[in-house]
N, C-alpha and C. Protein backbone atom coordinates (compact mmCIF):
# COMPACT_ATOMS: atom_id res chain seq x y z
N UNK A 1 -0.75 -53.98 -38.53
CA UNK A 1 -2.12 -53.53 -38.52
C UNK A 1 -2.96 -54.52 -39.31
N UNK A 2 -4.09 -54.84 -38.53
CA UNK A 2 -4.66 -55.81 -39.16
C UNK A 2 -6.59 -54.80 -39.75
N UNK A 3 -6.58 -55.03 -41.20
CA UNK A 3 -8.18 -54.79 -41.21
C UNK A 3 -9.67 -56.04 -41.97
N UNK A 4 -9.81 -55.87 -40.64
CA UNK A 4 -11.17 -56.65 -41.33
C UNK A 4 -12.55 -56.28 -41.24
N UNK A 5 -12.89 -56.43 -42.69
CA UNK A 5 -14.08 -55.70 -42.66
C UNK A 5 -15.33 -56.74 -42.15
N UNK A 6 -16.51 -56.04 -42.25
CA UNK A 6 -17.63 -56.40 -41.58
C UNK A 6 -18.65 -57.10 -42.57
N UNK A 7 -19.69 -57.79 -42.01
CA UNK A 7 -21.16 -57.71 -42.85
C UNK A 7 -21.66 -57.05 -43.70
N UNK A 8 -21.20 -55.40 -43.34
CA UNK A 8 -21.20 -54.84 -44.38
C UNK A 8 -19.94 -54.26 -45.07
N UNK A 9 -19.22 -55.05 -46.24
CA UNK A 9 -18.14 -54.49 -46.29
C UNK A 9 -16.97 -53.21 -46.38
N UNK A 10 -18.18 -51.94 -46.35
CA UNK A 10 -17.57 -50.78 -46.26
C UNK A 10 -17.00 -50.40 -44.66
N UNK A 11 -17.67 -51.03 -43.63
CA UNK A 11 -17.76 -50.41 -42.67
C UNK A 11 -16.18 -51.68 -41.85
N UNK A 12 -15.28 -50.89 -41.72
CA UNK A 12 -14.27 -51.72 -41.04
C UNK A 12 -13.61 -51.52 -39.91
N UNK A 13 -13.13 -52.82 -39.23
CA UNK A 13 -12.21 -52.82 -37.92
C UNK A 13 -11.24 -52.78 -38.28
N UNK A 14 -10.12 -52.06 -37.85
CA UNK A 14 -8.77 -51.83 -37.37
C UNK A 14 -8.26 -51.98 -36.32
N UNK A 15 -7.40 -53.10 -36.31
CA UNK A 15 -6.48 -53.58 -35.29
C UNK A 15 -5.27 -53.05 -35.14
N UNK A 16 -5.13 -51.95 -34.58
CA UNK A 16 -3.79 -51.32 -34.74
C UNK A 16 -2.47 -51.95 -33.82
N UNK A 17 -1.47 -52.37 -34.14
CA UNK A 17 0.08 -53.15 -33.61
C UNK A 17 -0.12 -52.73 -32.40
N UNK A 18 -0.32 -53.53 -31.48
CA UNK A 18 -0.18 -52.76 -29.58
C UNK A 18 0.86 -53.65 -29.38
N UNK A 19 2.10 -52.56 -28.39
CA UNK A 19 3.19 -53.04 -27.75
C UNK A 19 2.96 -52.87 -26.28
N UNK A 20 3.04 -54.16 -25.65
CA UNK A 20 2.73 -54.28 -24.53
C UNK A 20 3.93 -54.50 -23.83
N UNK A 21 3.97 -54.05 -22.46
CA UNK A 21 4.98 -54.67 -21.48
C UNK A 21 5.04 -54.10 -20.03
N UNK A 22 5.70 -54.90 -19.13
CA UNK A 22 5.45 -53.81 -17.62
C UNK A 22 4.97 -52.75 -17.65
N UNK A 23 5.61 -51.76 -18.62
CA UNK A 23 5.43 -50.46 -18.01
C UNK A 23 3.99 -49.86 -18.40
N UNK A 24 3.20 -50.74 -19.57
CA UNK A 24 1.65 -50.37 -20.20
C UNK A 24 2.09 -51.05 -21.94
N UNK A 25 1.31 -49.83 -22.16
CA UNK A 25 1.73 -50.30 -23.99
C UNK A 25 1.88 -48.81 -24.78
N UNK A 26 2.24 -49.23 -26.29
CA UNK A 26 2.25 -48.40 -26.92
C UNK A 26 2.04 -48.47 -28.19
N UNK A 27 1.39 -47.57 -29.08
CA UNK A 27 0.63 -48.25 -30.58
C UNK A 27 0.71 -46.62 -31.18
N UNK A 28 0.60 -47.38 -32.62
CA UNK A 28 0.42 -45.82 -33.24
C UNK A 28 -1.15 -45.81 -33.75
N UNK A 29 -1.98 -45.20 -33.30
CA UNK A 29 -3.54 -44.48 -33.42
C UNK A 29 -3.62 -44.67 -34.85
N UNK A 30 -2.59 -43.56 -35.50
CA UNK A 30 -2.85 -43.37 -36.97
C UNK A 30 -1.55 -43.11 -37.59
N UNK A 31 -1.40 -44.04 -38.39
CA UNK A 31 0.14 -43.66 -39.34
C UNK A 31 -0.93 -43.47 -41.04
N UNK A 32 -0.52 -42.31 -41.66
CA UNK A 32 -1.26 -42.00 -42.73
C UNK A 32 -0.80 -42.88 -43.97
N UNK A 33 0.95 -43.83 -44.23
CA UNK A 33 0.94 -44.19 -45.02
C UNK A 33 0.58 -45.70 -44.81
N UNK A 34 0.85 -45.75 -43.37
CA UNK A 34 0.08 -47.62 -43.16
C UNK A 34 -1.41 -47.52 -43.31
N UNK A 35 -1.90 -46.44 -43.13
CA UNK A 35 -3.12 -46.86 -43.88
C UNK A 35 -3.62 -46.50 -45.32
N UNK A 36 -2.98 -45.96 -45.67
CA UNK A 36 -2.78 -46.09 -47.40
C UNK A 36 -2.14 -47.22 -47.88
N UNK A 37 -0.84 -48.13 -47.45
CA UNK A 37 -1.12 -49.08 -47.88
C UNK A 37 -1.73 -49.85 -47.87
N UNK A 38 -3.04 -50.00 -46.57
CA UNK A 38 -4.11 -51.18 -46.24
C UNK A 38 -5.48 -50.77 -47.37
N UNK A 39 -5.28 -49.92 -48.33
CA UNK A 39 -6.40 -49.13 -48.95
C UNK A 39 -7.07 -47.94 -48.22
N UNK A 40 -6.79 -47.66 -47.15
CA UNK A 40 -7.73 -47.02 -46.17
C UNK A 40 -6.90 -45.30 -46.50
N UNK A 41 -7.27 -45.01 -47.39
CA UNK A 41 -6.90 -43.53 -48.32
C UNK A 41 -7.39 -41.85 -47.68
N UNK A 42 -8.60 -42.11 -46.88
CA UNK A 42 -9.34 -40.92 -46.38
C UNK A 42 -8.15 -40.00 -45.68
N UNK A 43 -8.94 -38.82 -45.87
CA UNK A 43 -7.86 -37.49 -45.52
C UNK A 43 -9.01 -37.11 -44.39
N UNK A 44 -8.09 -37.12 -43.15
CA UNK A 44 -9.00 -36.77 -41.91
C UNK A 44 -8.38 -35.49 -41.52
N UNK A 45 -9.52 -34.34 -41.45
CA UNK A 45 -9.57 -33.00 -41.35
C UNK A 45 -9.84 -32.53 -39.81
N UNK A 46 -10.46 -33.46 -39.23
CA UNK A 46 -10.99 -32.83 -37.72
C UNK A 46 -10.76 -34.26 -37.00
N UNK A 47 -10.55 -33.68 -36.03
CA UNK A 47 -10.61 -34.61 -34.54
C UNK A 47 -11.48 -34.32 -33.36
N UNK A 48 -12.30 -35.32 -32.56
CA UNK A 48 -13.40 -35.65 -31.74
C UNK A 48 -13.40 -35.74 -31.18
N UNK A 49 -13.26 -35.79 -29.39
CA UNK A 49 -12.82 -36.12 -28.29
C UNK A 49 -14.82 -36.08 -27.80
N UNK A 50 -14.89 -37.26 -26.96
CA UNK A 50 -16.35 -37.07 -26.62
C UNK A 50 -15.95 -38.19 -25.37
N UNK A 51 -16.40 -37.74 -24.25
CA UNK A 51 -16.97 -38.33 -22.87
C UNK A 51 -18.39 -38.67 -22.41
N UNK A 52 -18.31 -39.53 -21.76
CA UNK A 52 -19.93 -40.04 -22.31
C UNK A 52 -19.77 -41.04 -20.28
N UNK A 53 -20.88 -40.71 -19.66
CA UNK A 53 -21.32 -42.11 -18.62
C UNK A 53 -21.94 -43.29 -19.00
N UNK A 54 -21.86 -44.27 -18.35
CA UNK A 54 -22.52 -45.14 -18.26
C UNK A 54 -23.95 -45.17 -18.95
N UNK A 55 -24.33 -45.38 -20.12
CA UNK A 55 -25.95 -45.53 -20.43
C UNK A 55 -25.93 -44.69 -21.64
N UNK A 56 -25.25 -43.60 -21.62
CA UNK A 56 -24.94 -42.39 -22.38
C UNK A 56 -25.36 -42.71 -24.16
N UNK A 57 -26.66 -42.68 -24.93
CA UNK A 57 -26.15 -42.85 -26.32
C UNK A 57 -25.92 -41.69 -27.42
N UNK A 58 -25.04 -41.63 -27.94
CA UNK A 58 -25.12 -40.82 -28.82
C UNK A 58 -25.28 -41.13 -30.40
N UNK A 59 -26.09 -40.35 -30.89
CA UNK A 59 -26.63 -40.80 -32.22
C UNK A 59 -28.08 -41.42 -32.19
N UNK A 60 -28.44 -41.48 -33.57
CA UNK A 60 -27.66 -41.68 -34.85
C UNK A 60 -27.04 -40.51 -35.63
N UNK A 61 -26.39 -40.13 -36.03
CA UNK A 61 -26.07 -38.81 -36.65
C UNK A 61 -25.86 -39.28 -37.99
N UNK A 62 -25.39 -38.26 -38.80
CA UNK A 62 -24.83 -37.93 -40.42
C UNK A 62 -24.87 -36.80 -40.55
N UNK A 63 -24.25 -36.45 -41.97
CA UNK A 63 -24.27 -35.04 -42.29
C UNK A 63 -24.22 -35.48 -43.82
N UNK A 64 -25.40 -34.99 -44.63
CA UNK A 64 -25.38 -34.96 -45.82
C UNK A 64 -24.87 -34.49 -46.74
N UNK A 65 -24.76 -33.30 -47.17
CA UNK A 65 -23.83 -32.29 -48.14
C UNK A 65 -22.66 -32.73 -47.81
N UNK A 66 -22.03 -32.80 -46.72
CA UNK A 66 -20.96 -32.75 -46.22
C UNK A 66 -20.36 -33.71 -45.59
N UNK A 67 -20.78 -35.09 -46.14
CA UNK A 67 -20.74 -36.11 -45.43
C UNK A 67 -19.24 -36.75 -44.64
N UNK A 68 -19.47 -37.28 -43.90
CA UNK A 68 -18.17 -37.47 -42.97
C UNK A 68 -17.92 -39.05 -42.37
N UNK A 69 -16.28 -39.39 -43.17
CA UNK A 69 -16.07 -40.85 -42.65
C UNK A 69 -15.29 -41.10 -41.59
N UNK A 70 -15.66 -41.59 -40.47
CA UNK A 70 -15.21 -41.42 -39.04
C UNK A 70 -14.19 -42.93 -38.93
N UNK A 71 -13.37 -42.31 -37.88
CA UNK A 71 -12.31 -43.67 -37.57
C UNK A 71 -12.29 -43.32 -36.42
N UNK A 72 -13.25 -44.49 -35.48
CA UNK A 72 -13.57 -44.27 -34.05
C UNK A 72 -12.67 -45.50 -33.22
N UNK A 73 -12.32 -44.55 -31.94
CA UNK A 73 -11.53 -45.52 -30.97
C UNK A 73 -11.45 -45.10 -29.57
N UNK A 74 -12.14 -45.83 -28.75
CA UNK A 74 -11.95 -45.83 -27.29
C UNK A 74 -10.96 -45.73 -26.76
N UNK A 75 -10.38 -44.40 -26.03
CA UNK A 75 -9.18 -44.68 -25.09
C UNK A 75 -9.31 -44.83 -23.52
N UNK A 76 -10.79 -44.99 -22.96
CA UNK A 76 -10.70 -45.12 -21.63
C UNK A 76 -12.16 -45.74 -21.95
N UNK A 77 -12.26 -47.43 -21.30
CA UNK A 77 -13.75 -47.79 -20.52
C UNK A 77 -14.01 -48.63 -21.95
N UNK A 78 -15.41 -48.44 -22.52
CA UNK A 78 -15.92 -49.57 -23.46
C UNK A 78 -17.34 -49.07 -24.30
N UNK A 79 -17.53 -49.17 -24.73
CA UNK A 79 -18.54 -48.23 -25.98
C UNK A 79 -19.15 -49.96 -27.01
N UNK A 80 -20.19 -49.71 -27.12
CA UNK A 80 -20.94 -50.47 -28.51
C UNK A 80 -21.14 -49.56 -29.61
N UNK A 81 -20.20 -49.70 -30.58
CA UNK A 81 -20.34 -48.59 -31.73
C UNK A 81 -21.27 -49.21 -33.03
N UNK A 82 -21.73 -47.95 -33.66
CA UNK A 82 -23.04 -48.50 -34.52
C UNK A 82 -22.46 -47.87 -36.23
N UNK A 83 -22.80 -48.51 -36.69
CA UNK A 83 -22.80 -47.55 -38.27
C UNK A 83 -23.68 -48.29 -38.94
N UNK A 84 -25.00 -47.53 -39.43
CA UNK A 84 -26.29 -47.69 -40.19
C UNK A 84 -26.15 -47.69 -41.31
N UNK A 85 -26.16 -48.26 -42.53
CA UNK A 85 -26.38 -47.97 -44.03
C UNK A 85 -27.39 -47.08 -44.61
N UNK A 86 -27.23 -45.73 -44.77
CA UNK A 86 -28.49 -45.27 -45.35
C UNK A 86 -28.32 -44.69 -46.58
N UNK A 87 -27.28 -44.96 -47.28
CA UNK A 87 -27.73 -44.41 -48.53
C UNK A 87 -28.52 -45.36 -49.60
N UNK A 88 -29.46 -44.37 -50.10
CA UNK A 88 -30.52 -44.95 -50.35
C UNK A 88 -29.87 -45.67 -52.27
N UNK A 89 -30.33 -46.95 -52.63
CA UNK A 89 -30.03 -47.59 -53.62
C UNK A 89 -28.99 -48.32 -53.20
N UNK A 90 -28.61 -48.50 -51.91
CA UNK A 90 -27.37 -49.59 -51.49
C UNK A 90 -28.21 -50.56 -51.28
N UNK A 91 -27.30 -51.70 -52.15
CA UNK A 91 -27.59 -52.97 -51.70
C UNK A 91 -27.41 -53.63 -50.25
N UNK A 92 -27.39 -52.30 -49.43
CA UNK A 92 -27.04 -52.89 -47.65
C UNK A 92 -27.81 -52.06 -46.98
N UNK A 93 -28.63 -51.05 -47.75
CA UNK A 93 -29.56 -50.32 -47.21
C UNK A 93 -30.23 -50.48 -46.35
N UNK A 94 -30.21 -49.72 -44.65
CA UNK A 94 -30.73 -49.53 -43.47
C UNK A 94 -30.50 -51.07 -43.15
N UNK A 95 -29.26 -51.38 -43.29
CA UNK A 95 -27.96 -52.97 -42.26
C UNK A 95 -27.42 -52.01 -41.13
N UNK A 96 -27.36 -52.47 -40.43
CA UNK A 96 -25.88 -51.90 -39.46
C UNK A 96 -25.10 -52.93 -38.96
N UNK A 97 -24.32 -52.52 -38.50
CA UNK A 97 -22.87 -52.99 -38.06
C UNK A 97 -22.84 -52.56 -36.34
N UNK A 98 -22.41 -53.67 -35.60
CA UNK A 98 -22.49 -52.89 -34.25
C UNK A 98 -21.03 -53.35 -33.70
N UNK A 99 -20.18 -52.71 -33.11
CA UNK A 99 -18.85 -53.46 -32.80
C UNK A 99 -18.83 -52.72 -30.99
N UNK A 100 -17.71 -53.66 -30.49
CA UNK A 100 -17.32 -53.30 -29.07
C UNK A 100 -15.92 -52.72 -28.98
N UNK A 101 -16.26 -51.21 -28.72
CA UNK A 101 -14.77 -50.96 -28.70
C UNK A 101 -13.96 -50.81 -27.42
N UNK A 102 -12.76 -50.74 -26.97
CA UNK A 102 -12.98 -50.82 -25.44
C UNK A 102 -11.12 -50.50 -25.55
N UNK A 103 -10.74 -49.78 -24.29
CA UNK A 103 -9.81 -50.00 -23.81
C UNK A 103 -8.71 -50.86 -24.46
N UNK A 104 -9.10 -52.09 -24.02
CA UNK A 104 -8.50 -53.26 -23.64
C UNK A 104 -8.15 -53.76 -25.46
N UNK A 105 -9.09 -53.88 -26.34
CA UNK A 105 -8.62 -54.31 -27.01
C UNK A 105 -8.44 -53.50 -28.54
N UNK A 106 -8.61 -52.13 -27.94
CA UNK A 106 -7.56 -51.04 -29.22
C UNK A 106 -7.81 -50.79 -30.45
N UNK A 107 -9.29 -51.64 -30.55
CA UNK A 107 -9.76 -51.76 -32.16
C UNK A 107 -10.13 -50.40 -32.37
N UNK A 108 -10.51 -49.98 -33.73
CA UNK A 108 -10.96 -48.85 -34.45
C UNK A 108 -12.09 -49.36 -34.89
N UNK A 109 -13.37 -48.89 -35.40
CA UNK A 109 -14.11 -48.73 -36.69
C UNK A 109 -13.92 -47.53 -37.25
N UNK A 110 -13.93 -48.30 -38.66
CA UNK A 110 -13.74 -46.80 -40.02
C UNK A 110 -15.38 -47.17 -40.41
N UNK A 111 -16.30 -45.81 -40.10
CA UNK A 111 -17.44 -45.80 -40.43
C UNK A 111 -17.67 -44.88 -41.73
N UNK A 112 -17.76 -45.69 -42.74
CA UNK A 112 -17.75 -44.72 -44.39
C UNK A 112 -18.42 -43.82 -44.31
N UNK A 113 -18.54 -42.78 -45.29
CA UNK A 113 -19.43 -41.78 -45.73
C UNK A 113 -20.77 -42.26 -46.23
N UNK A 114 -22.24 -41.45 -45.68
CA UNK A 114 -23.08 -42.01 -46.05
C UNK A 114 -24.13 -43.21 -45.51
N UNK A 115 -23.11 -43.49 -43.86
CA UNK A 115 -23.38 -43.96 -42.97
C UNK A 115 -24.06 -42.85 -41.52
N UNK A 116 -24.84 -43.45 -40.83
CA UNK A 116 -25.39 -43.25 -39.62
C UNK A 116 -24.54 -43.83 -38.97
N UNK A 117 -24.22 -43.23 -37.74
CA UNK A 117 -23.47 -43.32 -36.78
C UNK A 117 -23.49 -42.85 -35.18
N UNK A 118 -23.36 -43.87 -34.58
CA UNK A 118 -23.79 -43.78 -32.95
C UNK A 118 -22.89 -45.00 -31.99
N UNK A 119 -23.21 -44.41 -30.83
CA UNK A 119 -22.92 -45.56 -30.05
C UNK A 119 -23.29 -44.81 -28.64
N UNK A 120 -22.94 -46.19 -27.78
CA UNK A 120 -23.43 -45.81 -26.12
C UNK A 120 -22.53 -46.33 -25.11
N UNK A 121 -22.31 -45.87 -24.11
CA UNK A 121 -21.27 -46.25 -23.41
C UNK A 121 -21.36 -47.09 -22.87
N UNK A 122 -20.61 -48.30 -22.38
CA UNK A 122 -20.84 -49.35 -21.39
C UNK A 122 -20.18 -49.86 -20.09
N UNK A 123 -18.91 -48.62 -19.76
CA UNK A 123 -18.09 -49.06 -19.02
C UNK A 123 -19.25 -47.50 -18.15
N UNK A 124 -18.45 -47.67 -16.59
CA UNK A 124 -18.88 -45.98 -15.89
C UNK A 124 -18.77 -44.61 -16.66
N UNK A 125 -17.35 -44.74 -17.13
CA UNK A 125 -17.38 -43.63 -17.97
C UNK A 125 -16.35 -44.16 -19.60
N UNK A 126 -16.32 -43.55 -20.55
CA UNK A 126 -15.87 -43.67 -22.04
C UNK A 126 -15.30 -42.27 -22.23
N UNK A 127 -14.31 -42.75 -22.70
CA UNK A 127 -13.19 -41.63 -23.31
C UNK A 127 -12.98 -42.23 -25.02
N UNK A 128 -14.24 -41.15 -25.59
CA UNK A 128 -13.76 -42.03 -27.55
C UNK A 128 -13.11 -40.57 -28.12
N UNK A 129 -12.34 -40.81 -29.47
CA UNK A 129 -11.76 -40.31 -30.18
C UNK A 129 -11.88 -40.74 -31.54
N UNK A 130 -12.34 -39.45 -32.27
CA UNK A 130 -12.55 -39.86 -33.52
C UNK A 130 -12.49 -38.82 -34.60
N UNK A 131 -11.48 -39.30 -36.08
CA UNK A 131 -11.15 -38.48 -36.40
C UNK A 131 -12.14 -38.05 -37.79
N UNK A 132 -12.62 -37.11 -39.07
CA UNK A 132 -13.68 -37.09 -39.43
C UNK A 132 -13.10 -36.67 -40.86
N UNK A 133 -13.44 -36.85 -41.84
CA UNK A 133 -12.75 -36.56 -43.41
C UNK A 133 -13.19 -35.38 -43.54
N UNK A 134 -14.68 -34.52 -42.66
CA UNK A 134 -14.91 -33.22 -43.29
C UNK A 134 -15.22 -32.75 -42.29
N UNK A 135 -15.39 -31.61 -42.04
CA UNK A 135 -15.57 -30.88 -40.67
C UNK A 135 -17.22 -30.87 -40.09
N UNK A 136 -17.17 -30.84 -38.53
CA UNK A 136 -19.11 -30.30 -38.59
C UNK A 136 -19.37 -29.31 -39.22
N UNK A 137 -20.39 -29.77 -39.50
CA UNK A 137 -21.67 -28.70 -39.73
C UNK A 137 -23.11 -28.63 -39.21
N UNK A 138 -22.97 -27.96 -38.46
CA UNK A 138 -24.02 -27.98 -37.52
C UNK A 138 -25.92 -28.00 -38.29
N UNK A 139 -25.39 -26.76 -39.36
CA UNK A 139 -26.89 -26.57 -40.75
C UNK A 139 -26.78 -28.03 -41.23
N UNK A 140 -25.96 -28.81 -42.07
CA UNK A 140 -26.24 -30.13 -42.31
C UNK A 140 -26.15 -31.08 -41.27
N UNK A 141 -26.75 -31.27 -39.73
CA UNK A 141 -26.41 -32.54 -39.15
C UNK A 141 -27.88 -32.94 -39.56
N UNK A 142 -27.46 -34.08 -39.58
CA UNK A 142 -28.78 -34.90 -39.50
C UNK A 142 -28.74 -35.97 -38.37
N UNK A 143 -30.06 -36.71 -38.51
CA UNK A 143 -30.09 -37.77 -37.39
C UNK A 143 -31.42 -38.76 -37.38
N UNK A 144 -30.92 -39.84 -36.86
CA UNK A 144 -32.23 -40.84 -37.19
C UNK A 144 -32.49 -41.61 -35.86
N UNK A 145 -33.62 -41.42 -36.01
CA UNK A 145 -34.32 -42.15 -34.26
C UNK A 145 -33.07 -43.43 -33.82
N UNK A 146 -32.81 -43.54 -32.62
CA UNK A 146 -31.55 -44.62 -32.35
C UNK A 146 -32.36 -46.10 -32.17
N UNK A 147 -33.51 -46.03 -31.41
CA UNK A 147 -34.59 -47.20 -31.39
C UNK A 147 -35.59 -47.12 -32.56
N UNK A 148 -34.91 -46.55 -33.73
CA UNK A 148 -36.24 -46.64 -35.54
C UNK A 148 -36.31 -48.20 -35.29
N UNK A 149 -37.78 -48.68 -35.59
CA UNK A 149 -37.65 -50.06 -35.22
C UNK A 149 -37.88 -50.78 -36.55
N UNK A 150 -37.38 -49.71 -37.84
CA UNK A 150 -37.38 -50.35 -39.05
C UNK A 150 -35.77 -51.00 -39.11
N UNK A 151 -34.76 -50.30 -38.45
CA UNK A 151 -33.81 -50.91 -38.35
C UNK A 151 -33.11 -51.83 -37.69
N UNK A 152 -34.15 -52.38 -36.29
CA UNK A 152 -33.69 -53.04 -34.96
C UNK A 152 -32.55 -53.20 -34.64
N UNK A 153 -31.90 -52.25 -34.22
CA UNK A 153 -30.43 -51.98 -33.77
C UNK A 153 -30.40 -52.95 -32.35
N UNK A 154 -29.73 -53.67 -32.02
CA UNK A 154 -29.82 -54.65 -30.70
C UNK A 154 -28.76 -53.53 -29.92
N UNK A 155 -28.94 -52.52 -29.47
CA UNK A 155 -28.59 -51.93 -28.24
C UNK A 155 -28.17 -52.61 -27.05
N UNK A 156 -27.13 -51.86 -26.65
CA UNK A 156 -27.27 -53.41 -24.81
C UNK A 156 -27.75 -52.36 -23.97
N UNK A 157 -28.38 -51.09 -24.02
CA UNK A 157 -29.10 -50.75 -23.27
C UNK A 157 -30.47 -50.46 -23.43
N UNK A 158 -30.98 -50.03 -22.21
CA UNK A 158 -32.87 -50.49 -22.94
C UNK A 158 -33.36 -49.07 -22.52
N UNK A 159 -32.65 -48.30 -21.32
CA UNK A 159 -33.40 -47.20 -21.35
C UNK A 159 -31.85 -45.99 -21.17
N UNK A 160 -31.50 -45.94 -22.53
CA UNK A 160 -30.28 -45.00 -22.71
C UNK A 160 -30.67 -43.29 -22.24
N UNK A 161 -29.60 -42.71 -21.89
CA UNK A 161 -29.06 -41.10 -21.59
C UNK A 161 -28.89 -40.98 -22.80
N UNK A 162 -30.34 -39.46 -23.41
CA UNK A 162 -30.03 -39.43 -24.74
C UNK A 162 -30.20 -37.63 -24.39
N UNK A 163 -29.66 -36.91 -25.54
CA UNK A 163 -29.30 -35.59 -25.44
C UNK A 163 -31.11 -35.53 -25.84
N UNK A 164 -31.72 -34.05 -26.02
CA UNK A 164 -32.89 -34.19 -26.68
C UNK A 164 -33.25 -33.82 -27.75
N UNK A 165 -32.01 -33.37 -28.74
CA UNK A 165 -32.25 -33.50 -30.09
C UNK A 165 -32.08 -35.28 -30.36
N UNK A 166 -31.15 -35.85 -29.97
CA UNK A 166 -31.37 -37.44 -30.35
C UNK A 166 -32.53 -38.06 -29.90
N UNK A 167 -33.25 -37.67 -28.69
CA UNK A 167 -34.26 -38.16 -28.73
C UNK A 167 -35.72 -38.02 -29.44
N UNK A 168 -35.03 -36.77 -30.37
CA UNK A 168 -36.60 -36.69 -31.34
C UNK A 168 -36.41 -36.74 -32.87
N UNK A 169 -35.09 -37.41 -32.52
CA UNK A 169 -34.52 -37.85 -34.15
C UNK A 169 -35.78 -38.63 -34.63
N UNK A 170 -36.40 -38.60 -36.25
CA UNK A 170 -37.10 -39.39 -37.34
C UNK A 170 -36.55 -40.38 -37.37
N UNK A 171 -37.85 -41.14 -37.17
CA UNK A 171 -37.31 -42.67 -38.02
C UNK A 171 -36.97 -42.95 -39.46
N UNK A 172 -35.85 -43.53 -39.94
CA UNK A 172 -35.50 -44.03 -41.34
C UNK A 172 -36.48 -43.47 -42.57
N UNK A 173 -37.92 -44.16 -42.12
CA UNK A 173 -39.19 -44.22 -43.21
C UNK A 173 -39.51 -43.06 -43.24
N UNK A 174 -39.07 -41.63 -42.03
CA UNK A 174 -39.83 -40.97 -42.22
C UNK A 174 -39.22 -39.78 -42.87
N UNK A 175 -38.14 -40.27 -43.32
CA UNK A 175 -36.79 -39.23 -43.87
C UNK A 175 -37.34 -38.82 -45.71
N UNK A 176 -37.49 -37.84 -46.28
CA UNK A 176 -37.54 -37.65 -48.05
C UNK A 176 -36.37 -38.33 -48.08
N UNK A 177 -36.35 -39.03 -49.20
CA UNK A 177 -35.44 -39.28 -49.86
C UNK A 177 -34.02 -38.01 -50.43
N UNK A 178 -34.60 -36.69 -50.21
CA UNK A 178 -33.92 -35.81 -50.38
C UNK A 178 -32.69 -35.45 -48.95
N UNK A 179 -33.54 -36.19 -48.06
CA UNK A 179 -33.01 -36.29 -46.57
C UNK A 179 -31.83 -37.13 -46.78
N UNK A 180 -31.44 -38.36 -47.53
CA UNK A 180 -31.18 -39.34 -47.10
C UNK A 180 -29.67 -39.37 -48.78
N UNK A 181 -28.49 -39.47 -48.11
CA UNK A 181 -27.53 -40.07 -49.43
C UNK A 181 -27.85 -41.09 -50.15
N UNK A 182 -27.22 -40.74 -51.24
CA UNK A 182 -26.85 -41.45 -52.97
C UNK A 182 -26.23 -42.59 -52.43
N UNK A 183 -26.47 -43.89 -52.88
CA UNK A 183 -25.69 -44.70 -52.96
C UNK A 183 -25.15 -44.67 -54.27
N UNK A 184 -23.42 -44.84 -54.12
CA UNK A 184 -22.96 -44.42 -55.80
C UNK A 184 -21.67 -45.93 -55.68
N UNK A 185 -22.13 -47.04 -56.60
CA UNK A 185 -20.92 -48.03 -56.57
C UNK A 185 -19.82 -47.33 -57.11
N UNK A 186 -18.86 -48.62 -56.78
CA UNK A 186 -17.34 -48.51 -57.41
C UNK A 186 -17.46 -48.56 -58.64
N UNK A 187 -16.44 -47.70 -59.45
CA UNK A 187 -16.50 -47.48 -61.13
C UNK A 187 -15.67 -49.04 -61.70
């Protein structure tokens, strides 16, 4: 298993061991102590299954009180996955990270706590899976406009399938600060 992190260094790819051969392949998703030895420590409580067409975006989401660090992975088609920086006093504050996850090449993103999080599909249809450190909560979801153009997210689509609570998600600026997580460094 290989991890490398991103631009922003909380937010990371996982290359999980794929065994390939005639018959397809085979990999392990999630082994809990290989990723405790890579540092990657989170205790994942819920699992995600989401289908999505062609154009399809979902997000930006979060959940504040209850915040939730996702380890996302495509098992059918191809997705552009997003994770936003918003806790407020980070030195990476409102950065994102955009990765391609797909089928074919098996990667993960681990999107930290305290992050915005989205993506959109790019194959006909997307089969993602993703597992979450705390459960929904529907009273704490939050969400931030996906085109906020304080953050210029480079999307590869221009006129996305959005549910219509995502489409009347607030922009970044327009969130209280009471809206928006603590950035808290390492001790």
């Amino acid at each position: 298993m290989k991890v490398v992190p991103q631009s922003i260094p909380e937010v990371l790819i996982i290359e999980p061991e794929v065994h390939r051969d005639k018959r397809g392949f085979s990999m392990e998703v999630y082994h809990q102590m290989r990723y405790c030895q890579s540092r990657l420590e989170q205790t994942f409580v819920q699992d995600n299954l989401s289908f999505s067409v062609q154009g399809a975006l979902r997000g930006l989401h979060y959940q504040l009180r209850n915040p939730q660090a996702k380890l996302v992975q495509v098992l059918k088609g191809a997705i552009f996955d997003v994770a936003v920086d918003i806790r407020l006093g980070s030195p990476t504050f409102g950065q994102w990270v955009g990765i391609y996850l797909t089928d074919d090449n098996s990667r993960q993103t681990l999107v930290p706590e305290g992050f915005a999080h989205g993506f959109c599909a790019l194959s006909k249809t997307a089969i993602v899976i993703y597992k979450c450190t705390d459960f929904y909560d529907p009273e704490d979801d939050g969400g931030i406009l996906w085109s906020d153009p304080t953050l210029g997210i480079h999307w590869p689509v221009k006129e996305p399938l959005l549910s219509p609570k995502d489409s009347r998600n607030p922009c970044i600026r327009d969130l209280s600060p009471g809206q928006l997580p603590v950035y808290q460094s390492e001790p």
